[in-house]
C-alpha atoms as a PDB file:
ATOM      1  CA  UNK A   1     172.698 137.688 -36.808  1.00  0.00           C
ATOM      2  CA  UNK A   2     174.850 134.462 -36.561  1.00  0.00           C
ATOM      3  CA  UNK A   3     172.861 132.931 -38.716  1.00  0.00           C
ATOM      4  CA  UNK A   4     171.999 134.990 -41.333  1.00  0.00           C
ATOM      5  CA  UNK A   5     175.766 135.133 -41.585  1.00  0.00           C
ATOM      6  CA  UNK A   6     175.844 131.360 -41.812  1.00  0.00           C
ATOM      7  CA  UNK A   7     173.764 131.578 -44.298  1.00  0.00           C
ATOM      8  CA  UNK A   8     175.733 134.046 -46.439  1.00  0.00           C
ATOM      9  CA  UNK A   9     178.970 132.045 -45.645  1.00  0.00           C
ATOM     10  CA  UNK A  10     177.448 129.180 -47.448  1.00  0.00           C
ATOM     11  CA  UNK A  11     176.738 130.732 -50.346  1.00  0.00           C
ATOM     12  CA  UNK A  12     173.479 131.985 -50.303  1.00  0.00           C
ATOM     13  CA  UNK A  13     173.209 135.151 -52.298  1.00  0.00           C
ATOM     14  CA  UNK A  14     171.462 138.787 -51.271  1.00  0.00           C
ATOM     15  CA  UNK A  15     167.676 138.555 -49.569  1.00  0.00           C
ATOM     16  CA  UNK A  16     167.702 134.513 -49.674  1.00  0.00           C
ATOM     17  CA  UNK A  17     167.437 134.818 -46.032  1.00  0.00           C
ATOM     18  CA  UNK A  18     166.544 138.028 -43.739  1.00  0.00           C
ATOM     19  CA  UNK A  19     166.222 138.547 -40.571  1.00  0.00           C
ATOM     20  CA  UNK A  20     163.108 140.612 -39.577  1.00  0.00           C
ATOM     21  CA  UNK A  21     161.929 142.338 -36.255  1.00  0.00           C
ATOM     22  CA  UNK A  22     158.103 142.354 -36.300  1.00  0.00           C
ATOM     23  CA  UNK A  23     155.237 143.395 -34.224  1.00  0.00           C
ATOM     24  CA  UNK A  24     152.906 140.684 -33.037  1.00  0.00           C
ATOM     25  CA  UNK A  25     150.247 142.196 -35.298  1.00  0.00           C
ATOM     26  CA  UNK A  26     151.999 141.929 -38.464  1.00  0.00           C
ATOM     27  CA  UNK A  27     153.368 138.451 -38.177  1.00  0.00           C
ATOM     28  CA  UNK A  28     150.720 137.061 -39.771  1.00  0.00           C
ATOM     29  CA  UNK A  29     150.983 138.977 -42.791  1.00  0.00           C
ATOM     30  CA  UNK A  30     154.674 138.404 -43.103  1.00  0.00           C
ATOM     31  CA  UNK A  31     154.670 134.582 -42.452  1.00  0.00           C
ATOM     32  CA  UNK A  32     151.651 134.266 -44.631  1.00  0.00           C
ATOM     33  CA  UNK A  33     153.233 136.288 -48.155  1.00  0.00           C
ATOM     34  CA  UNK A  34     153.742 134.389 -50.601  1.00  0.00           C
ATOM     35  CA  UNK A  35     157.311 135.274 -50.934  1.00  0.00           C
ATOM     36  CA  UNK A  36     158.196 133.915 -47.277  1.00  0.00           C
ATOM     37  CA  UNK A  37     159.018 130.096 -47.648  1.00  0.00           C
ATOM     38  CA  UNK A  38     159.912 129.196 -44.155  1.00  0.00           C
ATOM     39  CA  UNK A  39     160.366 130.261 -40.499  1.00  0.00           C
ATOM     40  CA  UNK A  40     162.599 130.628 -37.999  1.00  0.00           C
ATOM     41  CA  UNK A  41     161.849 131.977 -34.725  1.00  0.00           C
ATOM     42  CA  UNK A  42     163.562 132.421 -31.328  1.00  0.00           C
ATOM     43  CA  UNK A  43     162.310 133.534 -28.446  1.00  0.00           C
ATOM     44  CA  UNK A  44     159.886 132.354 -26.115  1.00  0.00           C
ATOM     45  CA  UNK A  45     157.119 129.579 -25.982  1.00  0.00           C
ATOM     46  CA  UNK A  46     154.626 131.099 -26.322  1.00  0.00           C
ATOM     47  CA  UNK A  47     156.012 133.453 -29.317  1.00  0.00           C
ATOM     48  CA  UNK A  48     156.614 129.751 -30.550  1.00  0.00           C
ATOM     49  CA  UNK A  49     153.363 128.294 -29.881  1.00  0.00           C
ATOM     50  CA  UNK A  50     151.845 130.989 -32.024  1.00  0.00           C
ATOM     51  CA  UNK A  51     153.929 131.333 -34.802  1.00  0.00           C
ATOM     52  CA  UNK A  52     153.853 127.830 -34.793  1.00  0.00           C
ATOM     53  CA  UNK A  53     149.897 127.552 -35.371  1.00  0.00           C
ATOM     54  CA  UNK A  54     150.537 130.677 -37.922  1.00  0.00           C
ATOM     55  CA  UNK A  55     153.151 128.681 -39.577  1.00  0.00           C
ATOM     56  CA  UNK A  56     151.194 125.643 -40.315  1.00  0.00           C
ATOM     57  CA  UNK A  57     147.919 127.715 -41.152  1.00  0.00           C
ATOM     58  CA  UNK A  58     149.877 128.714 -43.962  1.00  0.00           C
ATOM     59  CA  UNK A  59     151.526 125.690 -44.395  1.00  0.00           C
ATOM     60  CA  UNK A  60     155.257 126.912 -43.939  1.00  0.00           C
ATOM     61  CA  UNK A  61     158.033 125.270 -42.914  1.00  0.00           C
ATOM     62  CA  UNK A  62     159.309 126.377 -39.260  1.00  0.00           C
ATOM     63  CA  UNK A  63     162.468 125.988 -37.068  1.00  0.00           C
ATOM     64  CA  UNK A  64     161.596 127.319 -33.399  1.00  0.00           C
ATOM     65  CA  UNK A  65     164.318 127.915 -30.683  1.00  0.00           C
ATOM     66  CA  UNK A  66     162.442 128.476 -27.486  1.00  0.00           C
ATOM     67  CA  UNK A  67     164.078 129.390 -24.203  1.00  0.00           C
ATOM     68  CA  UNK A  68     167.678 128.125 -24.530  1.00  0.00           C
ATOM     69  CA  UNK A  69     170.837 128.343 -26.365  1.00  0.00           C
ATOM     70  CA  UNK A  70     171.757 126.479 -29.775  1.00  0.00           C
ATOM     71  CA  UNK A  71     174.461 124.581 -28.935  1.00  0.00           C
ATOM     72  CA  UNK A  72     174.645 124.260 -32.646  1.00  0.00           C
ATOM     73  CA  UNK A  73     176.027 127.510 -33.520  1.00  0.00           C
ATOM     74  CA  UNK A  74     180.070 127.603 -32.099  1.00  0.00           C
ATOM     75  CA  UNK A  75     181.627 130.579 -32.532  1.00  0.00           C
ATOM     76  CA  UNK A  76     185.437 131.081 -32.899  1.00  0.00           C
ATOM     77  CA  UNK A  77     185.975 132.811 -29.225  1.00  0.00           C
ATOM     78  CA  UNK A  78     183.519 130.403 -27.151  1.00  0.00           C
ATOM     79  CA  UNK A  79     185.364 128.936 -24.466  1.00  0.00           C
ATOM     80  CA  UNK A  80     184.203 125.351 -24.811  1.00  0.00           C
ATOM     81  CA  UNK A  81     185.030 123.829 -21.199  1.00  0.00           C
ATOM     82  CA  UNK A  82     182.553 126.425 -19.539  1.00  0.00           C
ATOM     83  CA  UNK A  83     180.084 125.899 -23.021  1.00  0.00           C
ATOM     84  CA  UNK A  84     180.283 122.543 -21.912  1.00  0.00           C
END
């Protein structure tokens, strides 16, 4: 949810970005509406091999995160010397 607050933060207004929990046999439908402009998916490789191959079927953009942290993302109470 760190990033969808991100996203607010910036600016971004109601429903520009949402977070969504889906089952493997509706992700195809989602990422291929015509509403859904992009991707971002974290989890692991395989979920990102897949929605990967789904992604550019339907010619979407995509951001995958597989198996690791974003070091990217710093929140206000991270202890950096043990983030490090």
């Amino acid at each position: 949810m760190t990033i969808e607050k991100a996203f607010y933060d910036a600016g971004f207004t109601n429903g520009e970005y949402i977070n969504l929990f889906s089952s493997t046999k509706s992700t195809e439908s989602i990422i291929g509406h015509k509403y859904v402009r992009g991707v971002s998916f974290c989890g692991s490789t395989n979920g990102g091999r897949a929605i990967g191959a789904l992604a550019g079927k339907h010619l979407k953009k995509v951001v995958c995160e597989l198996g690791g942290s974003d070091p990217a993302i710093v929140c206000e109470d991270a202890e950096i010397d043990n983030a490090v």
